[in-house]
C-alpha atoms as a PDB file:
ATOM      1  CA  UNK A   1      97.932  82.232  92.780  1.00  0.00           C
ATOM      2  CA  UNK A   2      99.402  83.591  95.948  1.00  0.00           C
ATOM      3  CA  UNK A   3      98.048  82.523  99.026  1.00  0.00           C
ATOM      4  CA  UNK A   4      95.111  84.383 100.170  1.00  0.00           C
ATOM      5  CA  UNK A   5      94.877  86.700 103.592  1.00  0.00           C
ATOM      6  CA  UNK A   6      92.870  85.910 106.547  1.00  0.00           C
ATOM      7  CA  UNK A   7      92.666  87.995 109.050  1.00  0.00           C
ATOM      8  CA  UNK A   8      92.748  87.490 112.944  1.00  0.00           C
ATOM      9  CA  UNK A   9      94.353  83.900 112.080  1.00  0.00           C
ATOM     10  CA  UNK A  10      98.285  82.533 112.832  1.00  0.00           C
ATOM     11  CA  UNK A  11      99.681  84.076 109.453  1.00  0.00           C
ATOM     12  CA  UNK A  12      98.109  87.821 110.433  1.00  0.00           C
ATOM     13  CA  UNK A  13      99.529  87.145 114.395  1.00  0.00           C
ATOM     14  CA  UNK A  14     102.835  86.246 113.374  1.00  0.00           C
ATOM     15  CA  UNK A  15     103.185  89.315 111.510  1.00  0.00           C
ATOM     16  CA  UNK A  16     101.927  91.506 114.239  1.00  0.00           C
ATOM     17  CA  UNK A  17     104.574  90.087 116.757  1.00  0.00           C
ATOM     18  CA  UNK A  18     107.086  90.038 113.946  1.00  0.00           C
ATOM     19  CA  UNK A  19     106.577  94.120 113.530  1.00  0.00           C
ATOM     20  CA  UNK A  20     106.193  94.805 116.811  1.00  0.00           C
ATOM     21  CA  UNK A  21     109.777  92.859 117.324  1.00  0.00           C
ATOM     22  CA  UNK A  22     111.588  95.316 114.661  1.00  0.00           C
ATOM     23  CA  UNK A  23     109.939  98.067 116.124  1.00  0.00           C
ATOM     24  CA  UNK A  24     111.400  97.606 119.440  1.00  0.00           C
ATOM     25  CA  UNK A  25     114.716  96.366 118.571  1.00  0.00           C
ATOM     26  CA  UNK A  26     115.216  99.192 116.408  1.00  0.00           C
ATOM     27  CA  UNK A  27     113.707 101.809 120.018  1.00  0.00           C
ATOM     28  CA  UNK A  28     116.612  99.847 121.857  1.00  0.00           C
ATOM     29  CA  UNK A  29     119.310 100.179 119.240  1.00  0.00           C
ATOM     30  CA  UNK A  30     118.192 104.346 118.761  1.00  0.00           C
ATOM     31  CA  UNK A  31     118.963 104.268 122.525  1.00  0.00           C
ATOM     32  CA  UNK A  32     122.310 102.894 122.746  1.00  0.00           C
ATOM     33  CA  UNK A  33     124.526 105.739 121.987  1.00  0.00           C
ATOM     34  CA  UNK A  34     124.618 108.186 119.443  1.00  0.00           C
ATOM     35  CA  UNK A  35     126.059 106.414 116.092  1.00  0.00           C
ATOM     36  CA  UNK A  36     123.446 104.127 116.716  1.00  0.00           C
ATOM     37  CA  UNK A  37     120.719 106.527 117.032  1.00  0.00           C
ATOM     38  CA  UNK A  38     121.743 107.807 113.497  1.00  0.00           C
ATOM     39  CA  UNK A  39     121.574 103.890 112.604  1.00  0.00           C
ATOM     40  CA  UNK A  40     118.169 103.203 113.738  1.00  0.00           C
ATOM     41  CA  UNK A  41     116.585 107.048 112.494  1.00  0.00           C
ATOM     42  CA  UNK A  42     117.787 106.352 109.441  1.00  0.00           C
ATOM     43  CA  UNK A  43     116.409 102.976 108.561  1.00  0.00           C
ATOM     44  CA  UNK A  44     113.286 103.882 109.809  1.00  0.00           C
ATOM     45  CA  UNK A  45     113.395 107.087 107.274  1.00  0.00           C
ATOM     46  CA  UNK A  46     114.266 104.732 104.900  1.00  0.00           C
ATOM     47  CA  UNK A  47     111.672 102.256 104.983  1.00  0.00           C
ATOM     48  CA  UNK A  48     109.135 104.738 105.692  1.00  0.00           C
ATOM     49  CA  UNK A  49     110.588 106.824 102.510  1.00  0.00           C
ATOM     50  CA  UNK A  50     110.495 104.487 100.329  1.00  0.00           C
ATOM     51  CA  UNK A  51     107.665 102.495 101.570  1.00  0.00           C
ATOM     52  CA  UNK A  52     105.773 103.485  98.302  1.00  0.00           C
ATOM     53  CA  UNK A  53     108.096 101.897  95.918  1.00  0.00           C
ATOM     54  CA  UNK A  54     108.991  98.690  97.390  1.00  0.00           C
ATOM     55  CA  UNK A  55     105.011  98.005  98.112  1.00  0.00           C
ATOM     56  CA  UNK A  56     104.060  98.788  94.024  1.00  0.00           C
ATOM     57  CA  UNK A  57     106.988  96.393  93.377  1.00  0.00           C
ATOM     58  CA  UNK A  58     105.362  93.815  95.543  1.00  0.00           C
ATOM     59  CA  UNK A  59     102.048  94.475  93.881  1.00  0.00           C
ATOM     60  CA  UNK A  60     103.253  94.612  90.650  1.00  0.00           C
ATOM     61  CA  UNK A  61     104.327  90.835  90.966  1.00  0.00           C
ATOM     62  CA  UNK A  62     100.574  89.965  91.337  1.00  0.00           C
ATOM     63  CA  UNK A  63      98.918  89.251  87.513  1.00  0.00           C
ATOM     64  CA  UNK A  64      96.400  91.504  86.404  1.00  0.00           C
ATOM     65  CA  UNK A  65      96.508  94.912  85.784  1.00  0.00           C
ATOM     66  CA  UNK A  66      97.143  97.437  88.029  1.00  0.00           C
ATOM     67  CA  UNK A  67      94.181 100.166  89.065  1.00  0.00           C
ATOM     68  CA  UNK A  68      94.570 103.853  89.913  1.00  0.00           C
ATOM     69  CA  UNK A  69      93.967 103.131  93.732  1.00  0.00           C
ATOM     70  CA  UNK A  70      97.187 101.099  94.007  1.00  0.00           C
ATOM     71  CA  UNK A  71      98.989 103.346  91.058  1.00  0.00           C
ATOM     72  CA  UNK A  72      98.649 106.293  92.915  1.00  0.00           C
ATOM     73  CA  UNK A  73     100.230 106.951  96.531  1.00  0.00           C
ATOM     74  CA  UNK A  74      97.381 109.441  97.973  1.00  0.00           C
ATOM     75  CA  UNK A  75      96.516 106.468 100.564  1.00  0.00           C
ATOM     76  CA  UNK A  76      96.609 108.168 103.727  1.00  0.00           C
ATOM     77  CA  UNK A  77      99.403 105.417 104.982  1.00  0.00           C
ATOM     78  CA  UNK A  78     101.205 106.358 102.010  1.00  0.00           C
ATOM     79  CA  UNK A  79     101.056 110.107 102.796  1.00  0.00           C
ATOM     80  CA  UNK A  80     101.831 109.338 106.439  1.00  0.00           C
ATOM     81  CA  UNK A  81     104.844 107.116 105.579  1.00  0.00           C
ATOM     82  CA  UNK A  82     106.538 110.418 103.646  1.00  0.00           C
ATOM     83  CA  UNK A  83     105.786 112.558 106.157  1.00  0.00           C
ATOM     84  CA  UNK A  84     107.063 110.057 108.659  1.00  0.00           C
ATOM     85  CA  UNK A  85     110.236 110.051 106.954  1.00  0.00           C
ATOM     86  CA  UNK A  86     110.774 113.115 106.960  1.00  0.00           C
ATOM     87  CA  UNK A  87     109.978 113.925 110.445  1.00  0.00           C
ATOM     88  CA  UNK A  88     112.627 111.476 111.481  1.00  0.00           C
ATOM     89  CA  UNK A  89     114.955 113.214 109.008  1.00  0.00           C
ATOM     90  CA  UNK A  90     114.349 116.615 109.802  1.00  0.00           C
ATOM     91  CA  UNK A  91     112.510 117.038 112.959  1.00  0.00           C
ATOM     92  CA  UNK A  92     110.112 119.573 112.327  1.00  0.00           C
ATOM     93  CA  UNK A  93     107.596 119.673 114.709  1.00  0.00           C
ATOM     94  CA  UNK A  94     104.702 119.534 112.344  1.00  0.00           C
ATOM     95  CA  UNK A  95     105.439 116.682 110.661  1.00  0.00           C
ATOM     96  CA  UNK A  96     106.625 115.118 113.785  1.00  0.00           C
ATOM     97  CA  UNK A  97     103.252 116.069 115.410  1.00  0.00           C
ATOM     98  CA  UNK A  98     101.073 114.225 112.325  1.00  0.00           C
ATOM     99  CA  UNK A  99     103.206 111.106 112.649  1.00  0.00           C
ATOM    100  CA  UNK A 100     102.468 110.617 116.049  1.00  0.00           C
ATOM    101  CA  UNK A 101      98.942 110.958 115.961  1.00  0.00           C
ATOM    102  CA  UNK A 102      97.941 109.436 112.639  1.00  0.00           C
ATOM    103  CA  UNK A 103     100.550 106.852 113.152  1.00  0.00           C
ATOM    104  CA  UNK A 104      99.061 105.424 116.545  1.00  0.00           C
ATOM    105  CA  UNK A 105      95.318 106.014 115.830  1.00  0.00           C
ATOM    106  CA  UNK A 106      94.864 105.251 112.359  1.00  0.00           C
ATOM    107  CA  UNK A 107      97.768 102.863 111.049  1.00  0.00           C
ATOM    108  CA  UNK A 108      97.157 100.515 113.876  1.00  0.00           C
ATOM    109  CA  UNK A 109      94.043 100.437 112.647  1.00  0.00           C
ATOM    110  CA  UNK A 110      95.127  99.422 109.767  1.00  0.00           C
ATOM    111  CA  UNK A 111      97.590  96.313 110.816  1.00  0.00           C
ATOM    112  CA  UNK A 112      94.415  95.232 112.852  1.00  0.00           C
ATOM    113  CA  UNK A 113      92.106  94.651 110.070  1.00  0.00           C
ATOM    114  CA  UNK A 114      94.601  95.394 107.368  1.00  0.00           C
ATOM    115  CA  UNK A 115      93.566  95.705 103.259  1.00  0.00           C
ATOM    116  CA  UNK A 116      95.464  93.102 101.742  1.00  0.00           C
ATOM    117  CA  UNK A 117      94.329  89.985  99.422  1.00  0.00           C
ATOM    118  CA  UNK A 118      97.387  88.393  99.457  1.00  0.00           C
ATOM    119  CA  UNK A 119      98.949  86.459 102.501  1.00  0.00           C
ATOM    120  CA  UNK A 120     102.557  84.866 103.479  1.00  0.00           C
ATOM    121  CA  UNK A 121     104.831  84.400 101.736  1.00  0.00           C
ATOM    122  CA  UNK A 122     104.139  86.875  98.760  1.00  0.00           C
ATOM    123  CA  UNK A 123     106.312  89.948  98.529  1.00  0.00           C
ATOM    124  CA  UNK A 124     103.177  91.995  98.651  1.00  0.00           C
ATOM    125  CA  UNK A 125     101.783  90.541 102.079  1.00  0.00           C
ATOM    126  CA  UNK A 126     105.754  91.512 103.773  1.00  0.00           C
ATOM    127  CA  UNK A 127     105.094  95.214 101.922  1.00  0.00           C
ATOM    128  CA  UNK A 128     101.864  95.675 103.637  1.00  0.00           C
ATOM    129  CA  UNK A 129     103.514  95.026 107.346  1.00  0.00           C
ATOM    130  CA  UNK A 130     106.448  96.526 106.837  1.00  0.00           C
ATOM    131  CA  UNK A 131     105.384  99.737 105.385  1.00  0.00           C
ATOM    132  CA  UNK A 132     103.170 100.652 108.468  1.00  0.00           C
ATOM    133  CA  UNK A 133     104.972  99.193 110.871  1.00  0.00           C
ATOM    134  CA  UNK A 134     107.650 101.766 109.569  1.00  0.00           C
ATOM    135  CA  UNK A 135     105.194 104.483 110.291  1.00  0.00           C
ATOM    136  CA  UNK A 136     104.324 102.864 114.117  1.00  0.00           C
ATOM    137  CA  UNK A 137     107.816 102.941 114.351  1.00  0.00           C
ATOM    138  CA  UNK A 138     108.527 106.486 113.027  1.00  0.00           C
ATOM    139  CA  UNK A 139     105.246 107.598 115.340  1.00  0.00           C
ATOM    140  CA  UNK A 140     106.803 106.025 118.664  1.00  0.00           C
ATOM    141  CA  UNK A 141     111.119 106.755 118.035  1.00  0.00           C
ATOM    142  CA  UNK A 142     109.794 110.554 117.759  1.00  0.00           C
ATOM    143  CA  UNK A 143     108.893 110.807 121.013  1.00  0.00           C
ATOM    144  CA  UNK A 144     110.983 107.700 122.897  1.00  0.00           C
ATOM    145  CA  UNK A 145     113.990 108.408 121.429  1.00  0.00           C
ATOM    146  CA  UNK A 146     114.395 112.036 120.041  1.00  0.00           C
ATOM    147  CA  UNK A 147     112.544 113.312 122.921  1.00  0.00           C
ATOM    148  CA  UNK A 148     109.691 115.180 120.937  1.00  0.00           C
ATOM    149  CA  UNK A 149     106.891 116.049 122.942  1.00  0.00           C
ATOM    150  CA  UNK A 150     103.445 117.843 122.384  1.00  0.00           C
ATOM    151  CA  UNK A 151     103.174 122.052 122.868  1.00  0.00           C
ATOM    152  CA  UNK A 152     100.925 122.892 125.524  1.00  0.00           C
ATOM    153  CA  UNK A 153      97.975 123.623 125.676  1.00  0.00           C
ATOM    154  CA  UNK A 154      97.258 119.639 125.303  1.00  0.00           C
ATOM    155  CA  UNK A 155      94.473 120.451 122.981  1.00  0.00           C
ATOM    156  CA  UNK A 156      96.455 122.537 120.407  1.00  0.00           C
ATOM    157  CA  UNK A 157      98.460 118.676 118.861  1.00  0.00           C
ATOM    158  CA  UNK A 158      94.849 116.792 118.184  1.00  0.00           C
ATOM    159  CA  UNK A 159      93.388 119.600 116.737  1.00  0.00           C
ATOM    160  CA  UNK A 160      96.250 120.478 114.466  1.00  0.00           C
ATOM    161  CA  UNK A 161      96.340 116.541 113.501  1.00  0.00           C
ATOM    162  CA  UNK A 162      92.398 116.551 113.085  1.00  0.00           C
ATOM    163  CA  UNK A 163      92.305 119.809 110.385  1.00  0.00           C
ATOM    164  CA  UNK A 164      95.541 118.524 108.901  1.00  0.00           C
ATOM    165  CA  UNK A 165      93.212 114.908 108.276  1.00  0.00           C
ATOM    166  CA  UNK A 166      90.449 116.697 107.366  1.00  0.00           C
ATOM    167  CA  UNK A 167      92.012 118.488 104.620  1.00  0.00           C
ATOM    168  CA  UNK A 168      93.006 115.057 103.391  1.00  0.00           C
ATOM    169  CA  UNK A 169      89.767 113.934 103.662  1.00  0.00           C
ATOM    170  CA  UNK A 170      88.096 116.878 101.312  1.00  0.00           C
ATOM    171  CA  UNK A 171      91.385 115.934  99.058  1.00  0.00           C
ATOM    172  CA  UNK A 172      90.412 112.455  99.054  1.00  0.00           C
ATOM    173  CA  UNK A 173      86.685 112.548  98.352  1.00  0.00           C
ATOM    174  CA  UNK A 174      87.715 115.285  95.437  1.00  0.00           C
ATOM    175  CA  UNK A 175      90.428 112.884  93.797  1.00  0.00           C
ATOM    176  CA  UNK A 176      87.855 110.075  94.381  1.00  0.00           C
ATOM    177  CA  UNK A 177      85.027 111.927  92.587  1.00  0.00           C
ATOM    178  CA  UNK A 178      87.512 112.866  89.509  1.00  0.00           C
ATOM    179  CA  UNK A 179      89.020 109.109  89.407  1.00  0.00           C
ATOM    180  CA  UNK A 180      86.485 106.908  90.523  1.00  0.00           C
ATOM    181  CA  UNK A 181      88.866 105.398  93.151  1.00  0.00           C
ATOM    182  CA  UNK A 182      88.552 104.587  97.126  1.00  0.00           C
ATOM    183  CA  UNK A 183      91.157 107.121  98.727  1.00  0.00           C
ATOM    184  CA  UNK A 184      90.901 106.878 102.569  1.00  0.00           C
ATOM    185  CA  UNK A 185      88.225 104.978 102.515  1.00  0.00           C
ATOM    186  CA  UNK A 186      85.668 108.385 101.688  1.00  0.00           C
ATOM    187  CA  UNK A 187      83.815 106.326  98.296  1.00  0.00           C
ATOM    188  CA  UNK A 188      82.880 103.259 100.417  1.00  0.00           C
ATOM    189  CA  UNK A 189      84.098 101.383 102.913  1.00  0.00           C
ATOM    190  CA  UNK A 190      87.076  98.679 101.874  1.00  0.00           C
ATOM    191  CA  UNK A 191      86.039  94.523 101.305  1.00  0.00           C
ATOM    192  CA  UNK A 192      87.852  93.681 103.843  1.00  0.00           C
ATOM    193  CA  UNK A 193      86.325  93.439 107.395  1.00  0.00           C
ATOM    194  CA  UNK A 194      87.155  96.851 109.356  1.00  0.00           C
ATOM    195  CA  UNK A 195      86.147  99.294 112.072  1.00  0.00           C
ATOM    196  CA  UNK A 196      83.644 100.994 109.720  1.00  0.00           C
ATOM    197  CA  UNK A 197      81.450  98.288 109.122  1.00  0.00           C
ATOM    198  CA  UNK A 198      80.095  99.192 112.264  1.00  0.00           C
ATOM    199  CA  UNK A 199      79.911 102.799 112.014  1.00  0.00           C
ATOM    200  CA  UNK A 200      76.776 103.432 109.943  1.00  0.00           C
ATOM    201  CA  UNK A 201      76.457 103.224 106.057  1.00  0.00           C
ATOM    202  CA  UNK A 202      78.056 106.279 103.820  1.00  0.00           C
ATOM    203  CA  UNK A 203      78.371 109.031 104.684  1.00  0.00           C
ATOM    204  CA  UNK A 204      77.313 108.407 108.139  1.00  0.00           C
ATOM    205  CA  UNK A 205      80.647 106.709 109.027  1.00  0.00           C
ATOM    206  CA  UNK A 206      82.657 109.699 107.910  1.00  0.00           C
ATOM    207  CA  UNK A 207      80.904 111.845 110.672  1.00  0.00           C
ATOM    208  CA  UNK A 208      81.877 108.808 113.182  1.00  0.00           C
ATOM    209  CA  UNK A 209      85.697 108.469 111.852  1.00  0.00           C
ATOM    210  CA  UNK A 210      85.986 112.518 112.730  1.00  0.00           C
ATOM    211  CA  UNK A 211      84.419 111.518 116.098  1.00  0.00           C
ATOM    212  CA  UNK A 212      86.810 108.634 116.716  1.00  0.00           C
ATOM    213  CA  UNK A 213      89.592 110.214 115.793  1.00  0.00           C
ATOM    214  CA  UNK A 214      89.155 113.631 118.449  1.00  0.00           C
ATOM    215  CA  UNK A 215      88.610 110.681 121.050  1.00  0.00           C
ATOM    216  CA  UNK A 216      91.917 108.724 120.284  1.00  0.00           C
ATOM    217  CA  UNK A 217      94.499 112.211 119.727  1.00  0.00           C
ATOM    218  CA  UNK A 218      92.817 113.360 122.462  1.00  0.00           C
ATOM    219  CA  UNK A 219      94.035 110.473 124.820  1.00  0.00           C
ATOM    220  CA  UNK A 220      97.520 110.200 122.613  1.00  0.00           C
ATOM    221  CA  UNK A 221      98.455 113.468 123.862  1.00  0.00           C
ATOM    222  CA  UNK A 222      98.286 112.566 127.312  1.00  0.00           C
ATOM    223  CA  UNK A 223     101.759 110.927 127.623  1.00  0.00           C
ATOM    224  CA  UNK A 224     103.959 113.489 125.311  1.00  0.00           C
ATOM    225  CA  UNK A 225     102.605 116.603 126.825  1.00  0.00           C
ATOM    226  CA  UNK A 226     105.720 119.291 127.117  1.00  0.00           C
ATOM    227  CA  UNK A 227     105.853 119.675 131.285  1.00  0.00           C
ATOM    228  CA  UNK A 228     104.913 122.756 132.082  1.00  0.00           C
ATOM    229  CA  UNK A 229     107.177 125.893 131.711  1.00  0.00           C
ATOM    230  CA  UNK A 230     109.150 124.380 129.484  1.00  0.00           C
ATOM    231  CA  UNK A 231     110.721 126.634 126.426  1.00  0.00           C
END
């Protein structure tokens, strides 16, 4: 049996500082010239692309058979690591705008109390870290290194993130009702400890999440606001 996951010890540190590390060399490198950029934009697209299938190979390696809620990549991470991917790819400014904000507010989230049974050194436990911190890093190159910023007026980004979630959310809780699974959380709250243990029982902490959430895009947008009067 793999080594189980503990959070807030040495093993779940390391791999915070060891993300954070890519993340940042690969900012640098994207800012080094322009062959570069195309370097660094691309493994992040990569990584963020195919973030689904190298994580169900790592999981797959576990014994015991697979369920629908890791069979199936309707995970809001795994929806946000596409359209990650394809923001850096493409640059369209809607994807690019969902990146940033569910990228900060929600998949940090995740790497703080992060889902995972299985520690260091299984496959499935350098999955995990690696497939969000590709969508941190998609979420901050966007705006550091491509030079995407927010339309004005400042409220017009969080609100476009907040009914693009919420339409995941009624997706979610439909899917969950048909399947019996746990997408996003909208069934019941995960076994591992996480920010909506103390938000209220179900479905009182789905009222909170939407309140957390126009809080944290709210204060994202701050710093990638367009200046004003620009095309």
């Amino acid at each position: 049996m793999p080594q189980p996951f503990v959070p807030f010890t040495a093993m779940h540190g390391g791999a915070i500082a060891a993300g954070l590390a890519g993340v940042t060399a690969l900012i640098l490198l994207g800012r080094t010239g322009e062959g570069n950029e195309r370097i660094a934009r691309f493994t992040l697209g990569f990584l963020c692309l195919s973030a689904f299938g190298y994580s169900q190979a790592a999981w797959l390696s576990i014994e015991g058979d697979p369920d629908l809620d890791s069979s199936l990549p309707l995970h809001l991470c795994d929806i946000a690591a596409f359209i990650g991917g394809f923001a850096l790819l493409t640059g369209r400014h809607l994807l690019a705008t969902l990146t940033y904000f569910w990228g900060l507010a929600g998949t940090v989230q995740a790497l703080l109390t992060p889902a995972i049974s299985v520690g260091f050194p299984h496959p499935a436990f350098f999955s995990f870290f690696v497939h969000h911190f590709a969508i941190i890093g998609a979420a901050l190159y966007l705006p550091l290194v491509r030079g995407w910023r927010l339309e004005r007026p400042w409220w017009k980004g969080p609100l476009t993130a907040l009914l693009w979630g919420n339409l995941y959310l009624l997706l979610s809780m439909a899917v969950n009702a048909w399947l019996g699974t746990n997408f996003g959380f909208t069934a019941r709250k995960p076994v591992n400890p996480s920010l909506l243990d103390h938000l209220g029982p179900w479905p009182i902490y789905l009222l909170w999440m939407q309140v957390l959430a126009a809080l944290l895009f709210s204060l994202l947008a701050l710093p990638v606001l367009a200046r004003k009067g620009r095309d």
